[in-house]
Protein backbone atom coordinates (compact mmCIF):
# COMPACT_ATOMS: atom_id res chain seq x y z
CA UNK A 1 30.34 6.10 40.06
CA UNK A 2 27.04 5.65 38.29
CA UNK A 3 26.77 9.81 38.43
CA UNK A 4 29.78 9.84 36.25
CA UNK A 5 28.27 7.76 33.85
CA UNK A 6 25.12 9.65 33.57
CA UNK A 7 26.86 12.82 33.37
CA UNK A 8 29.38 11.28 30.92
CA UNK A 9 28.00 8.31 29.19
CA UNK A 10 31.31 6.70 29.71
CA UNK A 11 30.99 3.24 31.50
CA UNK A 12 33.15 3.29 34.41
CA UNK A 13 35.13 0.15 35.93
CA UNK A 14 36.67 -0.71 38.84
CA UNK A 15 39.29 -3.69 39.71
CA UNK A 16 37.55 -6.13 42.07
CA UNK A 17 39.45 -6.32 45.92
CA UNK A 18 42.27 -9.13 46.07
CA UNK A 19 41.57 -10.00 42.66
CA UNK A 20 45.08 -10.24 41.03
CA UNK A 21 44.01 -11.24 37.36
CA UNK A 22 41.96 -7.49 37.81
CA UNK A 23 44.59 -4.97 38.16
CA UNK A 24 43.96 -3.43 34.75
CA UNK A 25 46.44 0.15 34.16
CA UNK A 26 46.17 1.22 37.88
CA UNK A 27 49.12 -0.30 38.70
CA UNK A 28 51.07 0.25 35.64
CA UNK A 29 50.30 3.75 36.32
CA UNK A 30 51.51 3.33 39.88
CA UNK A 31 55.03 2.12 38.49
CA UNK A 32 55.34 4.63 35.85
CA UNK A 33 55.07 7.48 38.90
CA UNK A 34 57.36 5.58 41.04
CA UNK A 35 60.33 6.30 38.49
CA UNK A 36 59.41 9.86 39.12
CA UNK A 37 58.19 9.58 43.00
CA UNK A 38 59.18 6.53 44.87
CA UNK A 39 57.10 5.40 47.13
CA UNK A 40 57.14 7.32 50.59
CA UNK A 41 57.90 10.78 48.31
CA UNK A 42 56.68 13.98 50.25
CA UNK A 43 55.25 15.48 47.41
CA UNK A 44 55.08 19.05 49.25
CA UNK A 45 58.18 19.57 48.14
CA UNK A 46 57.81 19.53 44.70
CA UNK A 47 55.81 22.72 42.88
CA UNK A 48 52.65 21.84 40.81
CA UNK A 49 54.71 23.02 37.64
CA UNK A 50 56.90 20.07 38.60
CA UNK A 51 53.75 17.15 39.05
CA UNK A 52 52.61 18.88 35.89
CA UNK A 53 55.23 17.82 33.85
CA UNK A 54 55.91 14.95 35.06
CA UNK A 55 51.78 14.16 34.12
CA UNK A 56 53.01 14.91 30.73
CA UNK A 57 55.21 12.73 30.29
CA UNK A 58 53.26 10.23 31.43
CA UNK A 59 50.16 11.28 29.42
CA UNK A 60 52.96 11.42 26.18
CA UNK A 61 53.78 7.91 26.52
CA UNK A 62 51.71 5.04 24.08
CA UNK A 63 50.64 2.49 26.18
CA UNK A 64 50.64 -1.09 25.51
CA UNK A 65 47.21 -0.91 23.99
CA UNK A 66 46.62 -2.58 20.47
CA UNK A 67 46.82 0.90 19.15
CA UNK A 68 49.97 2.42 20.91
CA UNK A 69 48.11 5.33 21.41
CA UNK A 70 48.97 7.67 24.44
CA UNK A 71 46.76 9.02 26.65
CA UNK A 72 46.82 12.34 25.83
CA UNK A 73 45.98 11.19 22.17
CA UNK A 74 43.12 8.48 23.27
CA UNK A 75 41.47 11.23 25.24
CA UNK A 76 41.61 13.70 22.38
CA UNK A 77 40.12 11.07 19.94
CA UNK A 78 37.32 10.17 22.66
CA UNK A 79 36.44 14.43 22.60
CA UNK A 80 36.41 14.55 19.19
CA UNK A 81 34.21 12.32 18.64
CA UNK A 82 31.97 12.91 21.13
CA UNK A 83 31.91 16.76 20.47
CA UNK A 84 30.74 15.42 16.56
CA UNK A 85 28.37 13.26 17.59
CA UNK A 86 26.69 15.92 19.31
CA UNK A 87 27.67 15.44 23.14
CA UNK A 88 28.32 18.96 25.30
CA UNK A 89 31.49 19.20 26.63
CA UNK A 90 32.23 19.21 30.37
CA UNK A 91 34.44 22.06 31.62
């Protein structure tokens, strides 16, 4: 965890254990998939072109964030401006 900070100079957070006011987009996340793979899926049987796009959907869909933006687009904002401010990009 505090390696991905370092390298990043993101903070990174975690929900506490069996702490229900904590549970933050992780299980939002969980819900969203379950429309897609409910729980129990073997997901061997579906190709990575098929997880794929069901990631973009997900990642195309705003969020209930005081912005409405969607992942993908929160992501691409957070590159941007770290690529101006003069932060190397990872890949």
């Amino acid at each position: 965890m505090f390696e991905l900070k370092i390298q990043t100079g993101m903070a990174v957070y975690f929900a506490d254990p069996h702490s229900p006011r904590q549970p933050g987009t992780n299980e939002n996340t969980k819900g969203l998939l379950r429309q897609y793979f409910p729980k129990g899926t073997d997901l061997s049987r579906w190709t990575a072109e098929e997880i794929d796009a069901v990631a973009v959907t997900l990642d195309s869909r705003p969020r209930k964030t005081p912005t409405r933006k969607t992942p993908a687009e929160a992501l691409n904002e957070l590159l941007q401006s770290a690529q101006q401010a003069g932060v190397p990009a990872t890949g």
